[in-house]
PDB file of N, CA and C in Angstrom:
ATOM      1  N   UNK A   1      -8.763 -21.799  27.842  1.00  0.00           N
ATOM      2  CA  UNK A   1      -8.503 -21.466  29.236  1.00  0.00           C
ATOM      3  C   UNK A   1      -7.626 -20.211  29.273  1.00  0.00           C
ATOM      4  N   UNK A   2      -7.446 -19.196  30.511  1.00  0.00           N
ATOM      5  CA  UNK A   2      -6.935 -18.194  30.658  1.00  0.00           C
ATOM      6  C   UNK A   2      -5.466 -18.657  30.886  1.00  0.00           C
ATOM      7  N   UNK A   3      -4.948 -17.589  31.157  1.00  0.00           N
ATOM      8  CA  UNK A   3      -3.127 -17.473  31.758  1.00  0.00           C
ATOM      9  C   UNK A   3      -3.385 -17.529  33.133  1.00  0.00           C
ATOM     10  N   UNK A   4      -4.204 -17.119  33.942  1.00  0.00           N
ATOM     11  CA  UNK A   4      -4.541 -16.826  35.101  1.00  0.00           C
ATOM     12  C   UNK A   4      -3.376 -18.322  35.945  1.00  0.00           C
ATOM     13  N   UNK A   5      -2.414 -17.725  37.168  1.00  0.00           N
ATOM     14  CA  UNK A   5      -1.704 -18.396  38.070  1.00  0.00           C
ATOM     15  C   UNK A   5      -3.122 -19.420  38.380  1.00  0.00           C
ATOM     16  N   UNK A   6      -2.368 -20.629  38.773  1.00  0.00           N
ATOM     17  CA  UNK A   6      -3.761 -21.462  39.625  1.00  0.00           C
ATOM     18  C   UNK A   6      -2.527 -21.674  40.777  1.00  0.00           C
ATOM     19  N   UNK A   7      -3.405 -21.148  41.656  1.00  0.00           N
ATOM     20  CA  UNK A   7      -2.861 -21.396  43.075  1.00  0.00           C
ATOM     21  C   UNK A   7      -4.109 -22.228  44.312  1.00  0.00           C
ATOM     22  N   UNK A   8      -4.009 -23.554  43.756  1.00  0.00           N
ATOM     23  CA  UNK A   8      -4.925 -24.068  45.256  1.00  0.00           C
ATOM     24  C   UNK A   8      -4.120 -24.873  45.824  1.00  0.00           C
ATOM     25  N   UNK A   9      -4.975 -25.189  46.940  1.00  0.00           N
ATOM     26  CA  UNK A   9      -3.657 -26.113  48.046  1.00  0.00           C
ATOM     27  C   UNK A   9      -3.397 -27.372  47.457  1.00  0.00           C
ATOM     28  N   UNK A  10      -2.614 -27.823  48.272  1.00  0.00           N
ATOM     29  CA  UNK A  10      -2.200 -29.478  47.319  1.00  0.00           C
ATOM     30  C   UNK A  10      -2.888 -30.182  47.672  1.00  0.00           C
ATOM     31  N   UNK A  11      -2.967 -31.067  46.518  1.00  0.00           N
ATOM     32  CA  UNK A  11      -4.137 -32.268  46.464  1.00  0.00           C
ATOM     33  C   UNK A  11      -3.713 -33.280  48.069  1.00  0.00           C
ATOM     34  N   UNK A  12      -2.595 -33.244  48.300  1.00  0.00           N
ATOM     35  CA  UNK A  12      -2.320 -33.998  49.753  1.00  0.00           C
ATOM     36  C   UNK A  12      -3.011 -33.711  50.656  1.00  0.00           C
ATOM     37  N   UNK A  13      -3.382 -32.125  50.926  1.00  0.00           N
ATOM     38  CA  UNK A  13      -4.215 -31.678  51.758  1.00  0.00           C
ATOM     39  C   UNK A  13      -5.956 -32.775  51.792  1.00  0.00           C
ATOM     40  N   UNK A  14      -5.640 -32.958  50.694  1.00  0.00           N
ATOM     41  CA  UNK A  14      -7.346 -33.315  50.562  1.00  0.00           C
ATOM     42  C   UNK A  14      -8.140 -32.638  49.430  1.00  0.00           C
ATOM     43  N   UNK A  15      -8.982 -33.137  49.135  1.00  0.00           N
ATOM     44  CA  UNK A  15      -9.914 -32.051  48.598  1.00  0.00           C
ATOM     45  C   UNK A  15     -10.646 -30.853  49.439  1.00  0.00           C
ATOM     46  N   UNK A  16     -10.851 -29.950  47.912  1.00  0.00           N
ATOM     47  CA  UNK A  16     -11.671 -28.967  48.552  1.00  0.00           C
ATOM     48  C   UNK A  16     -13.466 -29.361  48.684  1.00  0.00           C
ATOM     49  N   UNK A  17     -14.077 -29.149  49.950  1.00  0.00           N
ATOM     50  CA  UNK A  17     -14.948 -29.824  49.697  1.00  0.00           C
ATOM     51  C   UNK A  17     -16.278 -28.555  50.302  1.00  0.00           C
ATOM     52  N   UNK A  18     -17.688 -28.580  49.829  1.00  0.00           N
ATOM     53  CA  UNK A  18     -18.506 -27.768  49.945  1.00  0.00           C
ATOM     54  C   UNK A  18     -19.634 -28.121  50.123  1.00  0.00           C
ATOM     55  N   UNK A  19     -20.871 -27.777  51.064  1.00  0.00           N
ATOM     56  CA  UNK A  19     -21.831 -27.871  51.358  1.00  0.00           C
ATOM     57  C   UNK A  19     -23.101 -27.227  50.910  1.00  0.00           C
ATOM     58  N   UNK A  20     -23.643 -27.490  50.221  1.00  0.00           N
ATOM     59  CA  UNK A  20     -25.059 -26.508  50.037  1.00  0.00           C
ATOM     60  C   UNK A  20     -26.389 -26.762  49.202  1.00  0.00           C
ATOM     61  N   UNK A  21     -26.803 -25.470  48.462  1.00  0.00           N
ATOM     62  CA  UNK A  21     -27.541 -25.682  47.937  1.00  0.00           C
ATOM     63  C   UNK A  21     -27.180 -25.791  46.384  1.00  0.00           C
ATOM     64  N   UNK A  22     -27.897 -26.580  45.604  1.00  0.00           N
ATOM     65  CA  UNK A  22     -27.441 -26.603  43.794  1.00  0.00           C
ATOM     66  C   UNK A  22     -28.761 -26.550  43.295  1.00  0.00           C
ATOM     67  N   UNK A  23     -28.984 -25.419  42.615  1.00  0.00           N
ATOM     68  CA  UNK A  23     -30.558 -25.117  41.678  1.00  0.00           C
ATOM     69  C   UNK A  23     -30.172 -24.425  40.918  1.00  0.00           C
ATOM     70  N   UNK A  24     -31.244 -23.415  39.653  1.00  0.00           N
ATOM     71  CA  UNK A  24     -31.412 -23.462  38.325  1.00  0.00           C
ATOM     72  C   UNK A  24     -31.890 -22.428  38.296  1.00  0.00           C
ATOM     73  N   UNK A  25     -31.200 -21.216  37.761  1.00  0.00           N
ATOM     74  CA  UNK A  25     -31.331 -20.025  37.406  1.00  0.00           C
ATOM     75  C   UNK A  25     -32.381 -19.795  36.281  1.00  0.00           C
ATOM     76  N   UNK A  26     -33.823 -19.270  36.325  1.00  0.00           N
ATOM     77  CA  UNK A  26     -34.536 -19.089  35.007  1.00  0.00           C
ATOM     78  C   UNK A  26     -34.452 -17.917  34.491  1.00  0.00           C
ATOM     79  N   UNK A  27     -34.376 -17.296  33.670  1.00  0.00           N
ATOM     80  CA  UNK A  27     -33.800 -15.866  33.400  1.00  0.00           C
ATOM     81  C   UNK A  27     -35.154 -14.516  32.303  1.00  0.00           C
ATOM     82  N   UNK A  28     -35.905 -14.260  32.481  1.00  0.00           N
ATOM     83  CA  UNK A  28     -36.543 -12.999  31.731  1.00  0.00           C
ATOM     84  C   UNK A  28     -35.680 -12.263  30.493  1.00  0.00           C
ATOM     85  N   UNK A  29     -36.407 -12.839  29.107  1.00  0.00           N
ATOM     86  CA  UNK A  29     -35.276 -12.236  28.179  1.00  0.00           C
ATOM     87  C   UNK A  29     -35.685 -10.638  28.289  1.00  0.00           C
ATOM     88  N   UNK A  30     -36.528 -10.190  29.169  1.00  0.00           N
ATOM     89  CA  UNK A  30     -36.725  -8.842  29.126  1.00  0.00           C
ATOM     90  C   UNK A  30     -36.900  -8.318  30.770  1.00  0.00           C
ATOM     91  N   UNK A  31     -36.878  -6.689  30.912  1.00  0.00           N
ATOM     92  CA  UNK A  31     -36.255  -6.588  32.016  1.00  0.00           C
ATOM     93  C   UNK A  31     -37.817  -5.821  32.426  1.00  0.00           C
ATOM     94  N   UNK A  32     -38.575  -5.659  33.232  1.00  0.00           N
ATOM     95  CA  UNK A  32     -39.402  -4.969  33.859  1.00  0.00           C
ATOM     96  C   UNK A  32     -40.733  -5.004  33.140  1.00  0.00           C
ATOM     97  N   UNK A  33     -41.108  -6.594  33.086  1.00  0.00           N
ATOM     98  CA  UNK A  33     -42.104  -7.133  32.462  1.00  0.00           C
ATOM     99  C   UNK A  33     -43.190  -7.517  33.407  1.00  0.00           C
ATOM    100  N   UNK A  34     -41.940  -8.243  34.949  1.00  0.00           N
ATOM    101  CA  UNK A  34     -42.757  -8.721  35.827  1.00  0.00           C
ATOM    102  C   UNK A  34     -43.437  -9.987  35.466  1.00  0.00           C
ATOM    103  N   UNK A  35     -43.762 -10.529  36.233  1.00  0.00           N
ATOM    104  CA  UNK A  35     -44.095 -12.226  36.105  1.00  0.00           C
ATOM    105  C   UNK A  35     -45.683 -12.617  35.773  1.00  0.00           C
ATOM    106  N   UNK A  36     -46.826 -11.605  35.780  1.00  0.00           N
ATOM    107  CA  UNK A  36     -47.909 -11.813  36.073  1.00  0.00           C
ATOM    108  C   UNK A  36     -48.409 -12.210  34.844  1.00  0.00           C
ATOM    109  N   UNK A  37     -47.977 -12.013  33.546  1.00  0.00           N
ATOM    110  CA  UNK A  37     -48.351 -12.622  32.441  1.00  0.00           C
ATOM    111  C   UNK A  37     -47.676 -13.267  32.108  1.00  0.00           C
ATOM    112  N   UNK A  38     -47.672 -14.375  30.993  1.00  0.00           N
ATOM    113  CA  UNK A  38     -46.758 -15.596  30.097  1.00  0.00           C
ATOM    114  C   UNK A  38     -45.414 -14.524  29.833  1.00  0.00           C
ATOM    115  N   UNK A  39     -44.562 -15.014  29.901  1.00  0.00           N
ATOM    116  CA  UNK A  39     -43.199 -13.932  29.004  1.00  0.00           C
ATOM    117  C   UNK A  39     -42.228 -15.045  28.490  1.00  0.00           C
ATOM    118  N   UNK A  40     -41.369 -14.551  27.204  1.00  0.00           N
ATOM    119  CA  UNK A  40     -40.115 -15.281  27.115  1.00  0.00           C
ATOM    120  C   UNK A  40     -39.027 -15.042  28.152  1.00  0.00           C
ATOM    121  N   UNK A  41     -38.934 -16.921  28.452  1.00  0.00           N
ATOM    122  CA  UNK A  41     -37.521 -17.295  29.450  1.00  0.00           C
ATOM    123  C   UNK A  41     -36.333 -17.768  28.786  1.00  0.00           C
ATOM    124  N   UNK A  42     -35.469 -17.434  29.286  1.00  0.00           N
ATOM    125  CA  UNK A  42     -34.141 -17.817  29.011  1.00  0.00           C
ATOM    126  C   UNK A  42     -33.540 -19.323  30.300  1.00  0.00           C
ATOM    127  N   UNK A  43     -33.158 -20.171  30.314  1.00  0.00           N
ATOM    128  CA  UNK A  43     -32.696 -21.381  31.006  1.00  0.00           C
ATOM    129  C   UNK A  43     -32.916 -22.585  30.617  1.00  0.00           C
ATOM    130  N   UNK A  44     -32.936 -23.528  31.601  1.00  0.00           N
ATOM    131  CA  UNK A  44     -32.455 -23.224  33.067  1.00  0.00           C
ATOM    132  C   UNK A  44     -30.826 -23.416  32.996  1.00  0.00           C
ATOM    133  N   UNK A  45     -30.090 -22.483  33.906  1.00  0.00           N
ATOM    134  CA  UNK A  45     -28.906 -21.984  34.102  1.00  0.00           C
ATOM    135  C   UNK A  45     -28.240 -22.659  35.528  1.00  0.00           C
ATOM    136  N   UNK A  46     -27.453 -23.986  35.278  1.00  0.00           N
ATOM    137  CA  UNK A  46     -27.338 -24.504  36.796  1.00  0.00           C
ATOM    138  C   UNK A  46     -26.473 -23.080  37.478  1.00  0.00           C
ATOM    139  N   UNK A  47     -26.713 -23.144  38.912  1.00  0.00           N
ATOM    140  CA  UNK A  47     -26.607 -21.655  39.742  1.00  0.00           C
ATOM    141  C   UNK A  47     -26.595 -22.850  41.271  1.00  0.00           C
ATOM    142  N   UNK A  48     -26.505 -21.646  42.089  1.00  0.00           N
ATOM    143  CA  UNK A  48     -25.804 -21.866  43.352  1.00  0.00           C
ATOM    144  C   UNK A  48     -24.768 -21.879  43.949  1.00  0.00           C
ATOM    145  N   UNK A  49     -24.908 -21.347  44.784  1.00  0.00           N
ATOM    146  CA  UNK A  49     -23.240 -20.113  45.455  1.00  0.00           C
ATOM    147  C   UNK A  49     -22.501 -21.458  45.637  1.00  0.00           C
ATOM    148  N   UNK A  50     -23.026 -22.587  46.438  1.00  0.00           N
ATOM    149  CA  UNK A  50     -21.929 -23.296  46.424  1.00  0.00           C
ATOM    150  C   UNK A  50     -21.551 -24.160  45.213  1.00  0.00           C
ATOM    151  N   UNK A  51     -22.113 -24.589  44.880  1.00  0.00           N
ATOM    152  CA  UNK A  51     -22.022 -24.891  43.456  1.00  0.00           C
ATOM    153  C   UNK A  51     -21.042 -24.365  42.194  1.00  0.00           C
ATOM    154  N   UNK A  52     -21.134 -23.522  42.627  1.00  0.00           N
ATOM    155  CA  UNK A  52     -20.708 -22.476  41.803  1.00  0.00           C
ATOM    156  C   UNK A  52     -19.365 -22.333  42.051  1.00  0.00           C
ATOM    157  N   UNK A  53     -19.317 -21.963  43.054  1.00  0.00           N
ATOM    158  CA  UNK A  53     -17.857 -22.317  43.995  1.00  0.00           C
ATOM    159  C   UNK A  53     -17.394 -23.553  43.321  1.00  0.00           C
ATOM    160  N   UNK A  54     -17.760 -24.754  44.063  1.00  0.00           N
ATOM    161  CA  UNK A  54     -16.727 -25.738  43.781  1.00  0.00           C
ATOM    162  C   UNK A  54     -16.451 -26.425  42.638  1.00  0.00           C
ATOM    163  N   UNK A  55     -17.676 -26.110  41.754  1.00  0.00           N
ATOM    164  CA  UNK A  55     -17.339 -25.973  40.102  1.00  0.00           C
ATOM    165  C   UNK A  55     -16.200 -25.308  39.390  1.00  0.00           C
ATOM    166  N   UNK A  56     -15.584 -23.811  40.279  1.00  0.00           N
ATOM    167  CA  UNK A  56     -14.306 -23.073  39.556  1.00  0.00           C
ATOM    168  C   UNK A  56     -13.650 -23.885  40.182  1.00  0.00           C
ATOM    169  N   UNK A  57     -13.710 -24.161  41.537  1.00  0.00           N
ATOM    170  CA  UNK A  57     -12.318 -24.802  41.929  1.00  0.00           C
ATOM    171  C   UNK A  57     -11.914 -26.098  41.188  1.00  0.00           C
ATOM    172  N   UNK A  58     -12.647 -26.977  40.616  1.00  0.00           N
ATOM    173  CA  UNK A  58     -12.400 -28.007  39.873  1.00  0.00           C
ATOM    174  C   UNK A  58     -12.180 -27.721  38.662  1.00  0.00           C
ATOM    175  N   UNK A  59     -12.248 -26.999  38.141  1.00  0.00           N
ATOM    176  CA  UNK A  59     -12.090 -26.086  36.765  1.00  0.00           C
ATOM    177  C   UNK A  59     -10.665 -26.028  37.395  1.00  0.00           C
ATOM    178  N   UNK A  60     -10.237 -25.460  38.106  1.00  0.00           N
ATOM    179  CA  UNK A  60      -8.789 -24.952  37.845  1.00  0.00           C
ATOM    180  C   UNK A  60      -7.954 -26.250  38.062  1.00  0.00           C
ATOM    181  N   UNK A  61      -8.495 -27.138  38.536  1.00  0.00           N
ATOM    182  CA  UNK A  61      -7.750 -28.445  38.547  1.00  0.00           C
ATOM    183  C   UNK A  61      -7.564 -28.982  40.169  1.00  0.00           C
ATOM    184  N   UNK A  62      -7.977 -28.612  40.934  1.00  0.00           N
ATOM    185  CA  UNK A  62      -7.992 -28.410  42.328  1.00  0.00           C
ATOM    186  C   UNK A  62      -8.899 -30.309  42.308  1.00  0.00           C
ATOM    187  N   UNK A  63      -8.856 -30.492  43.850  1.00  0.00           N
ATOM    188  CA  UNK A  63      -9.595 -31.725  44.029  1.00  0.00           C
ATOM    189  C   UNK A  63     -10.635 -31.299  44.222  1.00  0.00           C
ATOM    190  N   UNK A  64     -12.209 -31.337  44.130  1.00  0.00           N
ATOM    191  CA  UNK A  64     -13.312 -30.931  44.904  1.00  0.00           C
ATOM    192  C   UNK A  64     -14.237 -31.788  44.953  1.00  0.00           C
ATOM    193  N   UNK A  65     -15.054 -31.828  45.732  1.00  0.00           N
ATOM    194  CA  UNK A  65     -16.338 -32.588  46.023  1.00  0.00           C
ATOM    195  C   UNK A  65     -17.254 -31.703  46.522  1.00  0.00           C
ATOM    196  N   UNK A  66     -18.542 -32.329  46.451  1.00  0.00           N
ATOM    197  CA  UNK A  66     -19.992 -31.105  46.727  1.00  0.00           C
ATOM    198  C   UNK A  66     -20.372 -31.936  47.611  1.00  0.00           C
ATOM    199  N   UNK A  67     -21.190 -31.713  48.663  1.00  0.00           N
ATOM    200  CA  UNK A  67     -22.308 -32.617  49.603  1.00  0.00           C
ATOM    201  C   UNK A  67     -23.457 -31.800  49.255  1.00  0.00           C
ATOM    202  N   UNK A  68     -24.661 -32.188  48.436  1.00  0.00           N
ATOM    203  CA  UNK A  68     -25.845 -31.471  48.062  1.00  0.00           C
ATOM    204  C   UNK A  68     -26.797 -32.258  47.586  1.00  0.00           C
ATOM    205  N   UNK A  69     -27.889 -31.829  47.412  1.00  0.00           N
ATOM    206  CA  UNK A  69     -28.904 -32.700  46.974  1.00  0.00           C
ATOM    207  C   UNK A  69     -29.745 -31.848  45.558  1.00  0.00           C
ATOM    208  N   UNK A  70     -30.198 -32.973  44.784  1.00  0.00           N
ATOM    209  CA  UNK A  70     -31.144 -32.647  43.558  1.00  0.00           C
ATOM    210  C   UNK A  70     -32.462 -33.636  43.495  1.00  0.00           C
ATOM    211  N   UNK A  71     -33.067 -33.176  42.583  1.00  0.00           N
ATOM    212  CA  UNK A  71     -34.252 -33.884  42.626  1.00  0.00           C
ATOM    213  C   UNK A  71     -33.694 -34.719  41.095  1.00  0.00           C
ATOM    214  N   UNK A  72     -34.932 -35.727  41.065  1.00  0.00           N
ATOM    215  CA  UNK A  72     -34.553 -36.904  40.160  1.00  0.00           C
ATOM    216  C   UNK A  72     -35.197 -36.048  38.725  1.00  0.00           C
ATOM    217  N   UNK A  73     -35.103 -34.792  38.444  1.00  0.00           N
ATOM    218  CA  UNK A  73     -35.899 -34.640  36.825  1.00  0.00           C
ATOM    219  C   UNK A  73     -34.656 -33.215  36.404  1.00  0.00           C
ATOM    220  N   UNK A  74     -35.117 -32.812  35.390  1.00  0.00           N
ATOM    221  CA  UNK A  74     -34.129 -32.356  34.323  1.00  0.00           C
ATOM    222  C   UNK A  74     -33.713 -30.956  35.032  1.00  0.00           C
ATOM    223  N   UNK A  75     -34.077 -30.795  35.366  1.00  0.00           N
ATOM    224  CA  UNK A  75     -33.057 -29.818  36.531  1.00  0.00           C
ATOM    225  C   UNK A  75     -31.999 -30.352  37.109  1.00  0.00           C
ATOM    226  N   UNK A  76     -32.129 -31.319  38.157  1.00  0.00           N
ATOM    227  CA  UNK A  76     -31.248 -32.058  38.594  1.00  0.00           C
ATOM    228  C   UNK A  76     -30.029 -32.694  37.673  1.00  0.00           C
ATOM    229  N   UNK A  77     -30.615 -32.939  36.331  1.00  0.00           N
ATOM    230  CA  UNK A  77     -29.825 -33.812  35.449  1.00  0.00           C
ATOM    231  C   UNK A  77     -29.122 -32.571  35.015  1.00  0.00           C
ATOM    232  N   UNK A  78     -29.614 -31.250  34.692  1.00  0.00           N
ATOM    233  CA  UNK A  78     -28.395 -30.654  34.159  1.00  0.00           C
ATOM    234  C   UNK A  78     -26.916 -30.145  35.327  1.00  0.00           C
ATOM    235  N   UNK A  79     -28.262 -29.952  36.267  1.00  0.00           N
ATOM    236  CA  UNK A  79     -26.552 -29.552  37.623  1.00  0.00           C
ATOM    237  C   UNK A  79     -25.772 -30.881  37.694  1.00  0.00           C
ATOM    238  N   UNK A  80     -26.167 -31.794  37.366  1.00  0.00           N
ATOM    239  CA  UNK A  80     -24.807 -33.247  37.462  1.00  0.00           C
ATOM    240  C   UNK A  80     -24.236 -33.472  36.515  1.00  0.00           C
ATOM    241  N   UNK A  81     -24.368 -32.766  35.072  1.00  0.00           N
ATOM    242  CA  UNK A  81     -23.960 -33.382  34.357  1.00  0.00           C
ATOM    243  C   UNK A  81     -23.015 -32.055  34.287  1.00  0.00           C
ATOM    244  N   UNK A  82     -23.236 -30.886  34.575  1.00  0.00           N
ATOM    245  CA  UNK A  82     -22.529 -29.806  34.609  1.00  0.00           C
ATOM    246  C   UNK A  82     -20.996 -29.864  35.509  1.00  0.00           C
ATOM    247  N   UNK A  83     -21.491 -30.340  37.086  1.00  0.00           N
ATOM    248  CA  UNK A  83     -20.400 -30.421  37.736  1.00  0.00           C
ATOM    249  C   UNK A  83     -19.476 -32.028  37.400  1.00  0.00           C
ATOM    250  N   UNK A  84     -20.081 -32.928  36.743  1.00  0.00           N
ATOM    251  CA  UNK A  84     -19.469 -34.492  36.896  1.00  0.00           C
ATOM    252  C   UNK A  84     -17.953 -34.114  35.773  1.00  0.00           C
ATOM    253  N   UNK A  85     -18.755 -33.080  34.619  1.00  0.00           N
ATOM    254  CA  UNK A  85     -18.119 -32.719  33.781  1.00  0.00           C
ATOM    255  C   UNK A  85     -17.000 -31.663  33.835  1.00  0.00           C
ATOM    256  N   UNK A  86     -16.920 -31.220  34.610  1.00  0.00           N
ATOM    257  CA  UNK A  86     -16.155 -30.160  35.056  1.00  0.00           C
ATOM    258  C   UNK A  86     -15.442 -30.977  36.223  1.00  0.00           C
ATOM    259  N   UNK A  87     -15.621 -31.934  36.767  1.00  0.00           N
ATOM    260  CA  UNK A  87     -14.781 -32.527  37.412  1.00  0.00           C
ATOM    261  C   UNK A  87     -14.805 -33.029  38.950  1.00  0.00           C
ATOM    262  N   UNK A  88     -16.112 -32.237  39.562  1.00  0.00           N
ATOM    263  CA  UNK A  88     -16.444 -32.347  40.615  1.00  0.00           C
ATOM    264  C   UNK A  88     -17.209 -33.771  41.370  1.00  0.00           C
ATOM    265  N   UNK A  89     -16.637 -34.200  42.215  1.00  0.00           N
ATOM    266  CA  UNK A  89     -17.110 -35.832  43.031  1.00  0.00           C
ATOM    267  C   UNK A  89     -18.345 -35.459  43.717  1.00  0.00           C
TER     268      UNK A  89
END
């Protein structure tokens, strides 16, 4: 972990809590290939702004919770096991 100050509000306040979307970044190990033929991928990369969000904030030790939805297959399983692990309700 960094030196970086952690400054979030106090857990009395409540948690920090976030709404959105949680999905899976697939990534092109090459750049201006374009999609129209087979290519090597890089992922899946759990992603999503909010997600993403309330994943640092629980990282820094903050309270957080997500309100979001996943589907029941291995996509889904890696964004829960990503945020459960990092700390997020």
């Amino acid at each position: 972990m960094n030196d970086l100050p952690r400054t979030l509000a106090a857990d009395s306040l409540g948690p920090t809590v976030t709404i959105g979307e949680i999905l899976v970044e697939i990534v092109a190990r090459q750049t201006g290939t374009g999609f129209r033929q087979p290519i090597d991928l890089i992922g899946p990369f759990p992603s999503g702004a909010p997600a993403i969000f309330i994943d640092q904030c629980a990282r820094m030790g903050g309270a957080a919770a997500m309100v979001g939805v996943v589907g029941d297959d291995d996509f889904g399983v890696v964004n829960m096991e990503r945020l459960k692990r990092d700390g997020v309700d």
